[in-house]
Protein backbone atom coordinates (compact mmCIF):
# COMPACT_ATOMS: atom_id res chain seq x y z
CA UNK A 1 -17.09 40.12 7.81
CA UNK A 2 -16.00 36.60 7.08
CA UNK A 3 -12.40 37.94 8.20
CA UNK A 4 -13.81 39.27 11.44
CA UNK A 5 -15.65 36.27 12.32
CA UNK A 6 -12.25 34.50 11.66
CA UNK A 7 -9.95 36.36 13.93
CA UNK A 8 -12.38 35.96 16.76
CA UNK A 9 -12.84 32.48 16.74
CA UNK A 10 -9.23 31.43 16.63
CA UNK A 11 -8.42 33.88 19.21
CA UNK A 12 -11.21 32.42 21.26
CA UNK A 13 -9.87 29.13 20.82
CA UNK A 14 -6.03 29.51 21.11
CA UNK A 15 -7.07 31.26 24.18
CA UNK A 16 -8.78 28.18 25.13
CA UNK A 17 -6.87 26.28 27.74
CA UNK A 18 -8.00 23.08 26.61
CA UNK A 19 -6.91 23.87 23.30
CA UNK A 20 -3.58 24.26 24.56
CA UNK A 21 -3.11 20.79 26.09
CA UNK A 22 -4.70 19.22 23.06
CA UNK A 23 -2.82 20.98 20.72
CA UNK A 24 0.51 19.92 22.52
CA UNK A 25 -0.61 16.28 22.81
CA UNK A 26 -1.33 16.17 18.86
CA UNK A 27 2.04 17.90 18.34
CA UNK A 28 4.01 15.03 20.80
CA UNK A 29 2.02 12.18 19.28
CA UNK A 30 2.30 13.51 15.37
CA UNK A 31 6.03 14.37 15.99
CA UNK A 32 6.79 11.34 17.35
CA UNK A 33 4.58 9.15 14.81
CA UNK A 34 6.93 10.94 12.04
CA UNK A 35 10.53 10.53 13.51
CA UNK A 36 9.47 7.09 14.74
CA UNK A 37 8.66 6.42 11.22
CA UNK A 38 11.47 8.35 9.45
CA UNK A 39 13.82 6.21 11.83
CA UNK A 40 12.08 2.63 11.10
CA UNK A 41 12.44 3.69 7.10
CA UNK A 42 16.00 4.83 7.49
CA UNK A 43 16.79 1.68 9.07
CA UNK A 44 14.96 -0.54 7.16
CA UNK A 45 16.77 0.77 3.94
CA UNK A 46 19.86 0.42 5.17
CA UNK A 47 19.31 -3.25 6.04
CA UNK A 48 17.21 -3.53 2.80
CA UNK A 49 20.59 -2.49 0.47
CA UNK A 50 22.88 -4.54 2.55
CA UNK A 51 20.71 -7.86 2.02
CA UNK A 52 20.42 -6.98 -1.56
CA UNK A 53 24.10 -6.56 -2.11
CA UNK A 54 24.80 -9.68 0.28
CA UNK A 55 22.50 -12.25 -1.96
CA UNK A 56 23.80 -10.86 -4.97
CA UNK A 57 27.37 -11.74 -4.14
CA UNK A 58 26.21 -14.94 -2.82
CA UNK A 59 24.84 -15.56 -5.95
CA UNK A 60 28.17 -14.87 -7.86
CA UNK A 61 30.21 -16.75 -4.93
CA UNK A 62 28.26 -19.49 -4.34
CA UNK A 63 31.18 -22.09 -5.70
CA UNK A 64 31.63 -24.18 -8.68
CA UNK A 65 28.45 -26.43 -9.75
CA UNK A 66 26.07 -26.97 -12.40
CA UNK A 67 24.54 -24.29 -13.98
CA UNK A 68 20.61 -25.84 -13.24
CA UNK A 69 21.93 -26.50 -9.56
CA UNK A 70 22.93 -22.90 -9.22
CA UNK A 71 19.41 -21.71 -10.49
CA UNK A 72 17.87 -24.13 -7.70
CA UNK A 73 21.05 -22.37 -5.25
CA UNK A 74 18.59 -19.34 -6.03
CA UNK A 75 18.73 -15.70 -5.52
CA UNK A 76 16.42 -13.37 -3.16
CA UNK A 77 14.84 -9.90 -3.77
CA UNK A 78 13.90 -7.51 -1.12
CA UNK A 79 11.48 -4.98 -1.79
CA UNK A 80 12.83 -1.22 -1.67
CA UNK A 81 10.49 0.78 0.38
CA UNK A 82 9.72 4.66 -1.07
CA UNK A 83 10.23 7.31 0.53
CA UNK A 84 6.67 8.03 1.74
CA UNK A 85 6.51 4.84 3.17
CA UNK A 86 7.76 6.57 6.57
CA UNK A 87 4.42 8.35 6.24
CA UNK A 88 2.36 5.26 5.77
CA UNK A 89 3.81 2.24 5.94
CA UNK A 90 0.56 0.40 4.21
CA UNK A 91 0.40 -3.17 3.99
CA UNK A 92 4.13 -3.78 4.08
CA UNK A 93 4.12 -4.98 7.29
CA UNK A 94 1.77 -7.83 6.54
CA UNK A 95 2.19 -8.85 2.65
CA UNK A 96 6.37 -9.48 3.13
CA UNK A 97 9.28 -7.65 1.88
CA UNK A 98 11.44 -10.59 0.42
CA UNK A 99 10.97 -13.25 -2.11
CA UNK A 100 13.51 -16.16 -3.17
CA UNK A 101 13.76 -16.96 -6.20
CA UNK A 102 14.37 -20.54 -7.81
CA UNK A 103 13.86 -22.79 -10.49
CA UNK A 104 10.64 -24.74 -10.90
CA UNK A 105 9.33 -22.61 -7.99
CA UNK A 106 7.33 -19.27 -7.51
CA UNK A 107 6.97 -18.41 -4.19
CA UNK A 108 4.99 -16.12 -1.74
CA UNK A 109 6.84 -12.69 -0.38
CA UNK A 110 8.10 -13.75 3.33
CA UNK A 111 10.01 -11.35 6.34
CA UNK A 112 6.41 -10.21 7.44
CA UNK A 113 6.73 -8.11 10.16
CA UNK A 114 3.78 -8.09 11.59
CA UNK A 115 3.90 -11.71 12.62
CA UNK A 116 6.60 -11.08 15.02
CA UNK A 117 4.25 -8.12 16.42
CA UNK A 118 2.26 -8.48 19.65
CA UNK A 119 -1.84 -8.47 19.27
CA UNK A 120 -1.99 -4.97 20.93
CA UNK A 121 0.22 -3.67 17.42
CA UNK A 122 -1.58 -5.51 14.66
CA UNK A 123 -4.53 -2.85 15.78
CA UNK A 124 -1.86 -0.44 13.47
CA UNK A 125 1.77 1.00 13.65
CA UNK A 126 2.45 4.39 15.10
CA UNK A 127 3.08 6.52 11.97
CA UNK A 128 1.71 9.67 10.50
CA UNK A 129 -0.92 8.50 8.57
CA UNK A 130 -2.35 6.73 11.44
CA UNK A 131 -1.81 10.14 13.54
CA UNK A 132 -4.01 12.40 10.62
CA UNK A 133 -6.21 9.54 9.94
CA UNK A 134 -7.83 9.10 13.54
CA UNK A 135 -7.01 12.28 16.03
CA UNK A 136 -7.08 14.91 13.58
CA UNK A 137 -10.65 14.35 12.78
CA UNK A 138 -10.94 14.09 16.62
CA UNK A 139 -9.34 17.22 17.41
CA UNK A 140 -11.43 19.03 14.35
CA UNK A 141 -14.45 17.54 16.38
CA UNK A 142 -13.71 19.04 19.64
CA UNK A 143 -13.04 22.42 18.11
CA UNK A 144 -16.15 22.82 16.03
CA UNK A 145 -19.01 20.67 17.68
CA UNK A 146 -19.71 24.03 20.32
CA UNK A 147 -19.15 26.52 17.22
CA UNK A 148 -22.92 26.66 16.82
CA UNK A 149 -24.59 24.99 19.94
CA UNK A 150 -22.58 27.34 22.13
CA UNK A 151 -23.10 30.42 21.05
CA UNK A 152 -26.78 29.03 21.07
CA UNK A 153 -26.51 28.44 24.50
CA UNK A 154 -24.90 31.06 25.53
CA UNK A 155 -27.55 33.25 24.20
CA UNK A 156 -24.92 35.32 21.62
CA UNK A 157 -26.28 33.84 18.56
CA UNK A 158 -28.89 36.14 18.35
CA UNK A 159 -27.05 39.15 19.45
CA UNK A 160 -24.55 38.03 15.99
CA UNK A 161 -27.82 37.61 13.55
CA UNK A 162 -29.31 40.95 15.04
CA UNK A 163 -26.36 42.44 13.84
CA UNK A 164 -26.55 41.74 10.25
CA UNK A 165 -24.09 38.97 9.99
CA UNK A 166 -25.62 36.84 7.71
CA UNK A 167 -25.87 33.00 8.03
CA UNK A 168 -23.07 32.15 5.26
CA UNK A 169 -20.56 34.35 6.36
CA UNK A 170 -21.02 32.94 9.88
CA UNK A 171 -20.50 29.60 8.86
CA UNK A 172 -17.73 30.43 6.42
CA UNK A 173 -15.95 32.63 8.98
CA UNK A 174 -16.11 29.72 11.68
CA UNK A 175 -14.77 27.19 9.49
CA UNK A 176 -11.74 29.32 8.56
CA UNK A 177 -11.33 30.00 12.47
CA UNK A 178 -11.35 26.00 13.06
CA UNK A 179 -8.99 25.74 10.16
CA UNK A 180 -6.45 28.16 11.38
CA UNK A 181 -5.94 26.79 14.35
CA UNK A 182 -5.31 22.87 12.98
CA UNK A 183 -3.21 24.31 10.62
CA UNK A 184 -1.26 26.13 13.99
CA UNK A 185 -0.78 22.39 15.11
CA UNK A 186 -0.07 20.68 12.18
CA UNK A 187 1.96 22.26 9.73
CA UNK A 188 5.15 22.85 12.51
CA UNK A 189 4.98 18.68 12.40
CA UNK A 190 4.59 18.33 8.62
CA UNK A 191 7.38 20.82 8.03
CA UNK A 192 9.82 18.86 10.60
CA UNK A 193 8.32 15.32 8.70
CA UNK A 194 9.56 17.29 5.45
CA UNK A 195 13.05 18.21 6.87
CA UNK A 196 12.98 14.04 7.61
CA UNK A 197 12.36 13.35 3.97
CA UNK A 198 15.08 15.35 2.29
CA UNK A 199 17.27 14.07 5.24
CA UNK A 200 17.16 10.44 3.02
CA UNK A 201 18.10 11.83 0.15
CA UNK A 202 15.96 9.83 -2.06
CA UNK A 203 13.88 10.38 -4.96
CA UNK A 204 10.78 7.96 -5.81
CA UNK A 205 10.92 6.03 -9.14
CA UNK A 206 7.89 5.91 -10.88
CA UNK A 207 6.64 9.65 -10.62
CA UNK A 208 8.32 12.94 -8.93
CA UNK A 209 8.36 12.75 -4.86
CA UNK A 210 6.64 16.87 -5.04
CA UNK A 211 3.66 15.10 -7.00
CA UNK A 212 3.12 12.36 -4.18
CA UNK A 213 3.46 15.10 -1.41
CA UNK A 214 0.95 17.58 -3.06
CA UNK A 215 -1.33 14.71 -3.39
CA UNK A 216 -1.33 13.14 -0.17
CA UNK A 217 -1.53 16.67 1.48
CA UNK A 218 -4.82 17.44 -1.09
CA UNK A 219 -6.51 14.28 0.22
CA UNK A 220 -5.76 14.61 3.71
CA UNK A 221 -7.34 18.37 3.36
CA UNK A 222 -10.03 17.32 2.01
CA UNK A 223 -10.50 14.42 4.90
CA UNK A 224 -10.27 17.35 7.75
CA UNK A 225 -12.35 20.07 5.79
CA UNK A 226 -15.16 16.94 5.22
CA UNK A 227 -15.06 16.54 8.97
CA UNK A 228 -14.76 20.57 10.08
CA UNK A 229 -18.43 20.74 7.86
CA UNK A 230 -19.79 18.03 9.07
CA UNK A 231 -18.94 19.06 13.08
CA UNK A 232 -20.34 22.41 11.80
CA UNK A 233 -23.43 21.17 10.29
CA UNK A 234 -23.68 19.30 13.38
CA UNK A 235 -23.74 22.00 16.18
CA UNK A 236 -25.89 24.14 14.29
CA UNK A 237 -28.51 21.23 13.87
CA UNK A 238 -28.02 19.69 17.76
CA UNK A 239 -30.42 21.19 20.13
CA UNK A 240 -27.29 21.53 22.62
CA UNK A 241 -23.60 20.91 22.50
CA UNK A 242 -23.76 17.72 24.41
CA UNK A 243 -25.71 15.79 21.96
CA UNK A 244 -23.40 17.59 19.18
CA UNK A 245 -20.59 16.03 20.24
CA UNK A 246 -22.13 12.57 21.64
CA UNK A 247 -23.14 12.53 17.66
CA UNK A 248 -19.84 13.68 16.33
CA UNK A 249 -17.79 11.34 18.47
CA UNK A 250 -20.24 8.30 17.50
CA UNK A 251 -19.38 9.33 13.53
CA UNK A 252 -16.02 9.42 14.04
CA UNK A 253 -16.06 5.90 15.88
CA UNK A 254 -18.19 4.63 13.47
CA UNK A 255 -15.31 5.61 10.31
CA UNK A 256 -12.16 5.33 12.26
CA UNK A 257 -12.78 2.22 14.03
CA UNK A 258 -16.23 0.18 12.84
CA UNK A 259 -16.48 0.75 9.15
CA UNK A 260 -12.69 -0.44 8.23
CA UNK A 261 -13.26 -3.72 10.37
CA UNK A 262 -16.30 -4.15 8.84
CA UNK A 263 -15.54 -3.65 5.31
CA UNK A 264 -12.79 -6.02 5.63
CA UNK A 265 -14.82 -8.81 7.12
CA UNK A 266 -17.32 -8.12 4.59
CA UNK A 267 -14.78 -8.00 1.91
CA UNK A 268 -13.55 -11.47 2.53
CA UNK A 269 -17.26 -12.97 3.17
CA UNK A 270 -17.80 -12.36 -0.08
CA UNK A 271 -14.87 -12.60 -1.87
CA UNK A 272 -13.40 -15.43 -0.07
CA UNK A 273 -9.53 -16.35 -0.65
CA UNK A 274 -7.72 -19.48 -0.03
CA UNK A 275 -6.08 -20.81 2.77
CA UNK A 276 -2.36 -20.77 1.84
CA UNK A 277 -1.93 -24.96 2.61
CA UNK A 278 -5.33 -25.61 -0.31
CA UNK A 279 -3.54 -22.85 -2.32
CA UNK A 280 -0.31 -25.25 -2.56
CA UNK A 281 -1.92 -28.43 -2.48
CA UNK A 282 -4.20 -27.57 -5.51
CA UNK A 283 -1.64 -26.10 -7.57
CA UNK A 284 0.76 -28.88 -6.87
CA UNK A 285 -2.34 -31.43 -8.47
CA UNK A 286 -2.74 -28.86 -11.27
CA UNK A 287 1.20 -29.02 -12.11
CA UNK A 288 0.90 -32.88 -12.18
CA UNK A 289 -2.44 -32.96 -14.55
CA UNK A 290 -1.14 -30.08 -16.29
CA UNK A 291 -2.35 -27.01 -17.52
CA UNK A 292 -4.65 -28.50 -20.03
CA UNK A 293 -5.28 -31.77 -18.53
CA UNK A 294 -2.16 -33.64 -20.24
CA UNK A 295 0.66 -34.47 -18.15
CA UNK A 296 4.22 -32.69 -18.06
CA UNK A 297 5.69 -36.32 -18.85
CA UNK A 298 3.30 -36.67 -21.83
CA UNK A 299 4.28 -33.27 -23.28
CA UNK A 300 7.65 -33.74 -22.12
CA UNK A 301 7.88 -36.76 -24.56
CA UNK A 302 6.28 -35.13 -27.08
CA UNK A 303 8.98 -32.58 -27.35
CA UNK A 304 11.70 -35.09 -27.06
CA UNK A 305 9.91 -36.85 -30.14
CA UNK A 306 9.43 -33.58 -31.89
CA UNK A 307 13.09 -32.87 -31.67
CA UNK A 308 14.02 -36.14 -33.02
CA UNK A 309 12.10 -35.68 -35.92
CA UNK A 310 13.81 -32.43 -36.30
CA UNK A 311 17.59 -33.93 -36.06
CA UNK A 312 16.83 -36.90 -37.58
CA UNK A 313 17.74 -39.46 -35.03
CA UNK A 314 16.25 -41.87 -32.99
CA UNK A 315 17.71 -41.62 -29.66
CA UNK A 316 18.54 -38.80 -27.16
CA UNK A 317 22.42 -39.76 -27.06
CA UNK A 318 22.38 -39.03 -31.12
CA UNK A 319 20.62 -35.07 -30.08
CA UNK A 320 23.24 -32.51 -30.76
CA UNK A 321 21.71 -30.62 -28.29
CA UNK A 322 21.95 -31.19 -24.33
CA UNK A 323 19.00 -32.89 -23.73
CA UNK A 324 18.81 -32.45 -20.21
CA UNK A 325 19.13 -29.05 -20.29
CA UNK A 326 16.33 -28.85 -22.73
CA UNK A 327 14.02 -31.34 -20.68
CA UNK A 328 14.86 -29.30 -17.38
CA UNK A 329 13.95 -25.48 -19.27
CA UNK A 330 10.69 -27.10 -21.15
CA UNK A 331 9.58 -28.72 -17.47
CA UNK A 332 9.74 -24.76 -16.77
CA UNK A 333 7.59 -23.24 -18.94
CA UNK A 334 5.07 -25.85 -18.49
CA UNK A 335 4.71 -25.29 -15.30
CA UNK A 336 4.46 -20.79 -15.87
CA UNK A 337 0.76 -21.34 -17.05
CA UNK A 338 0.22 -23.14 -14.06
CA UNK A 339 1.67 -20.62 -11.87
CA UNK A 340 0.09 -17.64 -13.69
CA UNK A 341 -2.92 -19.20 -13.48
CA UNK A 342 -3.22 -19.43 -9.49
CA UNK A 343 -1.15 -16.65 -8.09
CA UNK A 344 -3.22 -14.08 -10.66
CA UNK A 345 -6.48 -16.01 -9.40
CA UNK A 346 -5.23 -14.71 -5.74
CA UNK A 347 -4.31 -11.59 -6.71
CA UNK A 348 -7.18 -10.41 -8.45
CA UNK A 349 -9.17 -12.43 -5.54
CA UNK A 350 -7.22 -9.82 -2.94
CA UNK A 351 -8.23 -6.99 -5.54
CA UNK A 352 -11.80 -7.55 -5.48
CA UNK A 353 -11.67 -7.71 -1.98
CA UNK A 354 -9.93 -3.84 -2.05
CA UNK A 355 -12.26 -2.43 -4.71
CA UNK A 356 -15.19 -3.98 -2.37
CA UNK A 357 -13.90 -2.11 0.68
CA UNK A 358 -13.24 1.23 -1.31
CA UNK A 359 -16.96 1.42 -2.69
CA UNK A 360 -18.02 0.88 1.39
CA UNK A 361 -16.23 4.27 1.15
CA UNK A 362 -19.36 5.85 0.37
CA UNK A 363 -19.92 5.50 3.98
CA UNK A 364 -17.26 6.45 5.55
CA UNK A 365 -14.61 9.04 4.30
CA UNK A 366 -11.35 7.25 5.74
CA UNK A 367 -11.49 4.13 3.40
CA UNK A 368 -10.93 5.66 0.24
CA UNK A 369 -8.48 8.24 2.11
CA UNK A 370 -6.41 5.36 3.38
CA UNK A 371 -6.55 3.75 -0.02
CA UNK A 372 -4.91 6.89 -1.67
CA UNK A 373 -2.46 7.13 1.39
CA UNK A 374 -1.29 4.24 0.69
CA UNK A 375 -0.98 3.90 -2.92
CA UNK A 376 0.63 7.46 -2.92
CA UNK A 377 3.29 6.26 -0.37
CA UNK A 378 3.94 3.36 -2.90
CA UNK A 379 2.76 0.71 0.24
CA UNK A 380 -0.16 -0.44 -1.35
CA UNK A 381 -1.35 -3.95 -2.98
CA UNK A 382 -0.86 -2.58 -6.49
CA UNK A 383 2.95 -1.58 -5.29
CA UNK A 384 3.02 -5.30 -4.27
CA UNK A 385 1.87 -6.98 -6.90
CA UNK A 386 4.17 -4.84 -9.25
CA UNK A 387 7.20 -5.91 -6.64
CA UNK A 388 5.83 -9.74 -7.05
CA UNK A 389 5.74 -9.83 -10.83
CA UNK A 390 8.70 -8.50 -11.66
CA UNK A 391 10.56 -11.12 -9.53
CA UNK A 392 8.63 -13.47 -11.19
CA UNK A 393 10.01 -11.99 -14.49
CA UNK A 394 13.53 -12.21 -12.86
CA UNK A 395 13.04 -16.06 -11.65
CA UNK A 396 12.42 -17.31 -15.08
CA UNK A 397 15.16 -15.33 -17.11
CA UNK A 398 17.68 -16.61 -14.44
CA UNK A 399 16.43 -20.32 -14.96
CA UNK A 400 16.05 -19.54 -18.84
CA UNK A 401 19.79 -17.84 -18.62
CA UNK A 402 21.65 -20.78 -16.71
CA UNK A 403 19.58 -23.60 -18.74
CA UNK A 404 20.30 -21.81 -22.07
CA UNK A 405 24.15 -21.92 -21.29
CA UNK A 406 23.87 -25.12 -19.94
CA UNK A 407 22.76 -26.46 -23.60
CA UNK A 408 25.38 -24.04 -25.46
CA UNK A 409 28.26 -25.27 -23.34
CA UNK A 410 27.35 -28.98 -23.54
CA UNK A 411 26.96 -29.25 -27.32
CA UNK A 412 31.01 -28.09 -27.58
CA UNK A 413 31.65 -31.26 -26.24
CA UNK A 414 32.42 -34.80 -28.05
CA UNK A 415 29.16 -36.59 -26.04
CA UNK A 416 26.89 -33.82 -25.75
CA UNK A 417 24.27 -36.26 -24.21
CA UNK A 418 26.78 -38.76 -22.18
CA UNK A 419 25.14 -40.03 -18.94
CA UNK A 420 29.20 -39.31 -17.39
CA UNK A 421 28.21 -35.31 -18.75
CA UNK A 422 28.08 -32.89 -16.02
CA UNK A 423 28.87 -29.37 -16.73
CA UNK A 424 30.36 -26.80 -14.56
CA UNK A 425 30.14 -23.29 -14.14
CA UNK A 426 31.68 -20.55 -11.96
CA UNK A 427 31.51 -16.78 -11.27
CA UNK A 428 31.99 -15.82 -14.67
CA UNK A 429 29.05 -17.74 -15.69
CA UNK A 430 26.89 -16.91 -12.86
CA UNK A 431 27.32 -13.18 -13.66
CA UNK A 432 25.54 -13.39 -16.98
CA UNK A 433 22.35 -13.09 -14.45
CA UNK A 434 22.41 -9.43 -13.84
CA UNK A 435 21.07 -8.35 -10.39
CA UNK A 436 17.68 -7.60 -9.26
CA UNK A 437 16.47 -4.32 -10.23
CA UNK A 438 12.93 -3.96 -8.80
CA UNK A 439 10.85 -0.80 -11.27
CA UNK A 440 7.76 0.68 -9.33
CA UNK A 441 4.65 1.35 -11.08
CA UNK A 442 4.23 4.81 -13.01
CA UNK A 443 2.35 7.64 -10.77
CA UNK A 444 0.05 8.41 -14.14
CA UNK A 445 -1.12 4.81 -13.05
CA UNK A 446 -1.08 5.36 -9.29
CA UNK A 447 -3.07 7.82 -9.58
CA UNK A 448 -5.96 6.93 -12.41
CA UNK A 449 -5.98 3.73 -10.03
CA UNK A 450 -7.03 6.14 -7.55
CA UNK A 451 -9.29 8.26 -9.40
CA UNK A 452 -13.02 6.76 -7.93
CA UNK A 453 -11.42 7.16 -4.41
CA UNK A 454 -10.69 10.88 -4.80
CA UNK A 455 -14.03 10.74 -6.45
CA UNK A 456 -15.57 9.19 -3.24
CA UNK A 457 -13.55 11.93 -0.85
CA UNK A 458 -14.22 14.67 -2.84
CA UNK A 459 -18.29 13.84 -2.86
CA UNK A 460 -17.53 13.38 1.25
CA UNK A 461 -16.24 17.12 0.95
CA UNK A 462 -19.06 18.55 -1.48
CA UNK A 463 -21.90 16.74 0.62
CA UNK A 464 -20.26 18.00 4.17
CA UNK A 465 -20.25 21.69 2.51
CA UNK A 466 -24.02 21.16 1.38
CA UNK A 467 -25.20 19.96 4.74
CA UNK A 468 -23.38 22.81 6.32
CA UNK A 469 -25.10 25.10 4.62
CA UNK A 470 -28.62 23.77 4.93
CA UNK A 471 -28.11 23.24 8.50
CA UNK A 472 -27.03 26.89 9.41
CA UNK A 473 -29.90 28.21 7.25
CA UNK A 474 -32.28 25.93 9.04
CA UNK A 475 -30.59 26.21 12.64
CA UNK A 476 -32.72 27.57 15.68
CA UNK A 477 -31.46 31.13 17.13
CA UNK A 478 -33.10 29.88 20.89
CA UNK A 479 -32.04 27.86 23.50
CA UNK A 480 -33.54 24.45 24.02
């Protein structure tokens, strides 16, 4: 019976002329969203390797000089986009996708995107998250909200219940009907947006590309089949079709457009973050007081003593080590506390503010889908923060590299500490820095990161069901 029910109502609504023209526009907007997006990665990777390769022959080319000056010189890293990231770009647009690296410096990611865009594309990038996220729910709406309050109205609800179809199998049988004919518009686009992937060739890092898909297609399922029960529970509660889908269309508004605005603003009410000009200014005070309230000079004297008192002399031209070298490497590390301290204060400040907006999921179903989406896609904060860190790791062994041979080199010579000393170092030296190799996180953590948002979507699922169920049992068989 379920079967039966089924077959008629996706014939009724491929039939549908309305169906038709929505069904093409979904297909024309989702197509484009993907090849628009598979282009924009393509390209972007492209340029992404070429800068990579360019800065890291800079690096080795950059000309004879000191080995300190060349770790001031610097190096850059750009950020590898995976594959997915076609799919949902994320956050890359807006948290940068290059950082240069120096000594005595940690900086912010820069080459944001979006700050070149116009206000009208800040609201969000064309792409195929965006595509699923907002107009399939839409389109799921305008096929189910008459499924109940139609036949209703049309006075063949009762004819259907007088036959011995029972309640379940009507709703059951509907939903799969609904569900057939999304799946008629989607799946030709997802199977050209999979001919797109292979096209790059790539492979993600960090956890097998078939896992991500089978993911990201679970969540979005369960995203559409949370909205295809709740348009069903809908019409069969609505005393007519009209105020089924002036309710349907007010939820939807209210997740795809309201609720992530709002749980943003409310997000960074209450867990404010810096402005980046107080950021600076208060970390440059805390480098001068230093990390414990004693100066850099003061500890930076304090070594210089302690290593006379381990060579036995009394003043720094009697050191057999390169003092300069040493002062310029210990300056460093006093400053890492420092820098640990503030940019993980931000970061975790940025966190709170994303495990804020994914409990706010609980009332609407697209905030912890979009979380997963992007985290999946590997375009995510914790994707950036991995990205950030290990560049951070990079900065200081470069510094640590070039200081270290600074102080070897020096102490071959007669007057290792010689104001006249100034060492020299060329392509051969600069290539003991190896170049940048950027590690993504591990999907096992991707995904447990993820666990209370598929938690979240899968209770949006379970409660849709439940309602669906209760309101077809409940549901009127006469017209209003």
């Amino acid at each position: 019976m379920i079967i039966t029910i089924a077959r008629k109502e996706f014939s009724e609504i491929v039939r549908d002329g309305r169906f038709r023209w929505m069904a093409a526009l979904m297909m024309l907007l989702l197509l484009t969203a993907m090849l628009s997006g598979w282009q924009r990665f393509s390209h972007y990777a492209a340029i992404q390797a070429a800068a990579q390769g360019s800065t890291n022959q800079q690096w080795l080319e950059q000309g004879d000089k000191n080995p300190h000056s060349a770790a001031h010189y610097g190096n850059y890293a750009f950020k590898p986009l995976r594959p997915l990231a076609f799919f949902d770009n994320g956050i890359t647009s807006y948290a940068g996708t290059a950082v240069f690296m120096e000594a005595h410096k940690q900086n912010f990611a820069i080459a944001r995107p979006a700050s070149d865009s116009s206000a009208i594309a800040r609201f969000g990038e064309l792409n195929g998250a965006m595509i699923l996220q907002l107009l399939l729910p839409l389109l799921i709406i305008f096929l189910g909200f008459t499924a109940f309050a139609g036949e209703r109205e049309s006075g063949t609800l009762r004819q259907l219940m007088s036959m011995g179809v029972s309640r379940g199998s009507l709703l059951w049988g509907k939903a799969a009907g609904i569900a057939a004919a999304v799946l008629v518009v989607v799946l030709p686009c997802l199977a050209v947006a999979a001919v797109a992937l292979a096209a790059t060739g790539l492979e993600t890092a960090g956890g097998g590309i078939g896992t991500r898909i089978a993911l990201v297609a679970a969540a979005y399922l369960a995203y559409a089949a949370a909205f295809l029960f709740l348009s069903l529970a809908v019409s069969a509660w609505a005393g007519s079709s009209r105020v089924a889908l002036m309710v349907l269309v007010g939820f939807w508004a209210f997740t795809a457009f309201l609720m992530p605005k709002t749980a943003a603003e409310v997000s960074r009410l209450a867990v404010p973050s810096p402005a980046f000009g107080s950021f600076m200014a208060d970390m440059k005070a805390h480098q001068q007081r230093g990390i414990d309230g004693v100066s850099p000079r003061v500890r930076l004297a304090e070594y210089r003593d302690e290593l006379f008192r381990q060579y036995g002399v009394a003043r720094i031209a009697d050191l057999p080590v390169y003092w300069t070298a040493m002062s310029m490497q210990k300056l460093e590390e006093l400053d890492h506390p420092v820098f640990e301290q503030h940019y993980n204060s931000v970061r975790e400040q940025y966190a709170a503010q994303l495990r804020l907006q994914d409990r706010l999921g609980l009332l609407a179903p697209l905030l912890p889908l979009r979380s997963i989406s992007m985290a999946l896609s590997g375009t995510d904060l914790i994707e950036h923060n991995k990205f950030m860190a290990d560049t951070e790791v990079f900065r200081r062994n470069m510094v640590v590299k070039m200081n270290s041979y600074l102080s070897k080199a020096a102490a071959n010579l007669n007057a290792v500490n010689d104001a006249t000393n100034y060492m020299i170092a060329n392509e051969e030296v600069f290539a003991i820095v190896p170049p940048f190799r950027y590690e993504p996180p591990a999907l096992g953590m991707v995904i447990a990161s993820q666990a209370g948002n598929f938690a979240r979507l899968a209770g949006w699922l379970v409660a849709a069901i439940v309602l669906a169920l209760v309101a077809v049992r409940r549901m009127s068989l006469e017209r209003n």
